[in-house]
Protein backbone atom coordinates (compact mmCIF):
# COMPACT_ATOMS: atom_id res chain seq x y z
CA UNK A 1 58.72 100.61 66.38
CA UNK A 2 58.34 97.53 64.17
CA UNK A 3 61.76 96.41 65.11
CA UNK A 4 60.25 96.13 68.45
CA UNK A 5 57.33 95.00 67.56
CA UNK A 6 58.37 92.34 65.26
CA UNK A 7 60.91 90.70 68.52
CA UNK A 8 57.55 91.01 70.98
CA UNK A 9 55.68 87.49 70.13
CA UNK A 10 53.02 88.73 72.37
CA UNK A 11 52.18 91.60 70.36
CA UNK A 12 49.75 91.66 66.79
CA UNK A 13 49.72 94.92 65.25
CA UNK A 14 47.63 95.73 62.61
CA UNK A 15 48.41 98.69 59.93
CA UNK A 16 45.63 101.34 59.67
CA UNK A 17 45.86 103.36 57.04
CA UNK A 18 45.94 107.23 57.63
CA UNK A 19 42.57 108.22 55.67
CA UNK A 20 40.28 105.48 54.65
CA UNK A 21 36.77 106.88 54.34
CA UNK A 22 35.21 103.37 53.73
CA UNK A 23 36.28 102.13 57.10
CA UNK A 24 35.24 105.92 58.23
CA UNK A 25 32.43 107.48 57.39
CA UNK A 26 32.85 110.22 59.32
CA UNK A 27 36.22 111.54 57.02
CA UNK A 28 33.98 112.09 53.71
CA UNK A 29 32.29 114.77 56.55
CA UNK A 30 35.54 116.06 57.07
CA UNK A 31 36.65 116.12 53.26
CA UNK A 32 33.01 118.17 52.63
CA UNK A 33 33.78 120.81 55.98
CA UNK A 34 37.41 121.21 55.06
CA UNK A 35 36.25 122.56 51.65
CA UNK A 36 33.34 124.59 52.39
CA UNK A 37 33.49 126.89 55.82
CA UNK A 38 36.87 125.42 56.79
CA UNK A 39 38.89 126.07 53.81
CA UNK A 40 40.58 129.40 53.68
CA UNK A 41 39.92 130.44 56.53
CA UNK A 42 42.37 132.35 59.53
CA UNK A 43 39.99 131.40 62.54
CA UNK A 44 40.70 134.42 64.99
CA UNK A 45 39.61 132.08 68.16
CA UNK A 46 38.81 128.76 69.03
CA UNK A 47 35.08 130.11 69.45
CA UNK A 48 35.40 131.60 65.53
CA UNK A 49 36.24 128.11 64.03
CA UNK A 50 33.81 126.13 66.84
CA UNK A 51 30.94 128.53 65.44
CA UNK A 52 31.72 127.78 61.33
CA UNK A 53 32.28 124.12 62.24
CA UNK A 54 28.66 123.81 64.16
CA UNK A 55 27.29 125.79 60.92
CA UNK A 56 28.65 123.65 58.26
CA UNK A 57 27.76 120.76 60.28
CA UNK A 58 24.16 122.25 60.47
CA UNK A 59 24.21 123.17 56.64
CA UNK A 60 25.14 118.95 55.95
CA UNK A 61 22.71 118.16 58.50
CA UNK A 62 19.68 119.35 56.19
CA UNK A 63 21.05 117.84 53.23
CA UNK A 64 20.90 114.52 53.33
CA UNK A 65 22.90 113.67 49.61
CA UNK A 66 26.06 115.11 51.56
CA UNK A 67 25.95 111.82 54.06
CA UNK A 68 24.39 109.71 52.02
CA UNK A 69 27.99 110.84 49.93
CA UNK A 70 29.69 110.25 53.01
CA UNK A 71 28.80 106.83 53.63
CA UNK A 72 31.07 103.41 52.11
CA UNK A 73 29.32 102.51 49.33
CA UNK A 74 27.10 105.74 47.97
CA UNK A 75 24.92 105.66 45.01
CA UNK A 76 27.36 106.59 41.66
CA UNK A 77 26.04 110.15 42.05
CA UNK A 78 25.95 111.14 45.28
CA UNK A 79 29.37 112.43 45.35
CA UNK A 80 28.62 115.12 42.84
CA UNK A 81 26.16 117.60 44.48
CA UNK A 82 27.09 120.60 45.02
CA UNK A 83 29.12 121.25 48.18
CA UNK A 84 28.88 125.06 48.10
CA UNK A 85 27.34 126.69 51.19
CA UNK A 86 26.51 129.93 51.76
CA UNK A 87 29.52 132.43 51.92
CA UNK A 88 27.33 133.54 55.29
CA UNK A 89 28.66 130.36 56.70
CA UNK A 90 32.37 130.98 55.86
CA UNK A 91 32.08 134.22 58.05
CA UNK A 92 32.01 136.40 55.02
């Protein structure tokens, strides 16, 4: 591809990196979800995992040092709550 890309003068391509959570907000909501009721988890439908993933988005909702953790440039200890929730919400 950047053979190609390099012999197109027409073309600009910019690299992305793969995870960059201060471009994205939205992956430090990820990172907390894929280690609370996402993470070890054998979903036994897609309507199992849509349920825990409108829960744990429900559970950050309420708790507003999780996004405030989540955003580019958070306060030096937002990052270190607690991300437990409740083993109700990891179907258990």
């Amino acid at each position: 591809m950047r053979a190609f890309i390099n012999t197109q003068d027409w073309i600009t391509a910019h690299h992305l990196p793969s995870y960059a959570p201060g471009l994205n907000p939205v992956e430090g909501t990820w990172s907390i979800l894929r280690r609370t009721t996402q993470a070890n988890i054998a979903f036994t439908d897609p309507e199992h995992l849509n349920r825990l993933l409108r829960l744990g988005l429900r559970q950050i909702q309420y708790r507003s040092h999780l996004i405030d953790g989540c955003s580019p440039e958070p306060d030096s200890h937002s990052r270190h709550h607690d991300y437990k929730l409740s083993n109700h919400a990891r179907g258990r």
